[in-house]
Protein backbone atom coordinates (compact mmCIF):
# COMPACT_ATOMS: atom_id res chain seq x y z
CA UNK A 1 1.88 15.32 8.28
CA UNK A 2 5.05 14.37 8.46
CA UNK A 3 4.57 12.24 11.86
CA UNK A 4 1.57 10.10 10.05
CA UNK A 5 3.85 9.35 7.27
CA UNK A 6 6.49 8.05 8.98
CA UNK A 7 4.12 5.68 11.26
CA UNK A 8 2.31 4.54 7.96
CA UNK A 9 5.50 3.91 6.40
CA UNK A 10 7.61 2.52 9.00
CA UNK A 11 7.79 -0.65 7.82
CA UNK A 12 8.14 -1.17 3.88
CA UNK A 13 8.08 -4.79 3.83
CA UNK A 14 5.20 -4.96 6.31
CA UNK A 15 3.14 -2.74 4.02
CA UNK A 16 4.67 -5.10 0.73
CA UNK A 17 3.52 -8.03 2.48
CA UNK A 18 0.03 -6.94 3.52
CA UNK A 19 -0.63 -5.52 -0.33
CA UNK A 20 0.60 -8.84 -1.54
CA UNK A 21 -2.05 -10.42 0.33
CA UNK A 22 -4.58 -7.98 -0.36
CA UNK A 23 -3.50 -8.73 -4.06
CA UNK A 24 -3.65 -12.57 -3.83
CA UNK A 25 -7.56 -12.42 -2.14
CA UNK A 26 -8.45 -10.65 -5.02
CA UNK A 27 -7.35 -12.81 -7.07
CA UNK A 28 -9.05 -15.78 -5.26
CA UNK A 29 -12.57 -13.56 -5.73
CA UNK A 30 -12.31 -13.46 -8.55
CA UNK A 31 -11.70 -17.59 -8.92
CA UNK A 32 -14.78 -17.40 -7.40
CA UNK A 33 -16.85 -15.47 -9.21
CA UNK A 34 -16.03 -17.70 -12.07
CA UNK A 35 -16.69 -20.54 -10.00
CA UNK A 36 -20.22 -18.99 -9.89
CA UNK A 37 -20.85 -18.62 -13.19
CA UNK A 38 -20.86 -21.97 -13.92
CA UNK A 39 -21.78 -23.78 -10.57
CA UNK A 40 -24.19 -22.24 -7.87
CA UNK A 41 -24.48 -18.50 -7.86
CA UNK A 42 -23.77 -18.11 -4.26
CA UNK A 43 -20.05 -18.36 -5.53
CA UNK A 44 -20.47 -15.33 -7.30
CA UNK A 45 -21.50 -13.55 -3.58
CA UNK A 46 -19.25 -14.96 -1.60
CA UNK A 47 -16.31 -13.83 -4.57
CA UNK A 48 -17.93 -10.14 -4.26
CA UNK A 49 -17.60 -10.11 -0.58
CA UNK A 50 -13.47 -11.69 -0.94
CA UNK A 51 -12.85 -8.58 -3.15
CA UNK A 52 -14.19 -6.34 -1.29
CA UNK A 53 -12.21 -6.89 1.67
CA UNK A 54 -9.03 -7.49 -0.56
CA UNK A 55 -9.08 -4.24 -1.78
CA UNK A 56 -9.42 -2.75 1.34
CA UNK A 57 -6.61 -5.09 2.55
CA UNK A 58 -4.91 -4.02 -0.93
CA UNK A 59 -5.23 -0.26 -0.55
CA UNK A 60 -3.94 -0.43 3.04
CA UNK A 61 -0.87 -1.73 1.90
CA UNK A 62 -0.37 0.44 -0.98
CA UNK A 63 -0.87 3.80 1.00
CA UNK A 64 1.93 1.81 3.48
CA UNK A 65 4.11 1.83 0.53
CA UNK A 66 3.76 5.04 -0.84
CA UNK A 67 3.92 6.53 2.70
CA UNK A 68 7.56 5.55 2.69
CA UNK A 69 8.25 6.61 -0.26
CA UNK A 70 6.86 9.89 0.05
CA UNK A 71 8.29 10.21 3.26
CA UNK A 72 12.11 9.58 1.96
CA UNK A 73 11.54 12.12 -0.71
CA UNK A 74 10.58 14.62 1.46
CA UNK A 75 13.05 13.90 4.34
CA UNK A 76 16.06 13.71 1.42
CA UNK A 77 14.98 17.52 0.38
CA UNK A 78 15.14 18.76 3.90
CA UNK A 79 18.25 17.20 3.71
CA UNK A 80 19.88 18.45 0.76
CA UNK A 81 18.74 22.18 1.48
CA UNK A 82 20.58 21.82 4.93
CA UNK A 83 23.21 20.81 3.11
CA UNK A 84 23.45 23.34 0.74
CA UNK A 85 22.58 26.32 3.35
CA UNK A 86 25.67 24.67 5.36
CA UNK A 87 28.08 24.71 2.57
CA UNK A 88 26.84 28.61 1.09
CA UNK A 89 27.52 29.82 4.76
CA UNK A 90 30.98 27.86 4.76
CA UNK A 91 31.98 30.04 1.74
């Protein structure tokens, strides 16, 4: 587990970028879904299929994101015990 989380979280501002993106397509289906509702009604579809794929797009990001962080907390643990196993057998 430890292995997938530092390959999805490798690269924090990568994954920031990519949910940014994923952010701003939603955002633009959802301009045109309201586009739709008061012009031709295939706005409304194509808006549908925008967000779809921009929360896919979103989500990847997002689990990029919280891969690193995850990943530092556990790595910072394993860490600290080392640590403090190091420093009971020094006294």
């Amino acid at each position: 587990m430890n292995n997938l989380l530092a390959f999805l979280g490798q690269d924090p501002r990568r994954s920031l970028a990519i949910f940014l993106r994923g952010l701003g397509l939603f955002v633009f289906g959802l301009l045109c879904i309201a586009l739709g509702y008061y012009y031709h009604h295939l706005w409304q579809l194509v808006g549908l299929v925008v967000i779809a794929l921009a929360s896919i797009i979103a989500i990847w990001g997002y689990v990029g994101i919280f891969a690193n962080r995850w990943f530092t907390i556990l790595n910072r643990t394993q860490v600290n015990q080392s640590l403090s196993a190091k420093n009971d057998k020094d006294n």
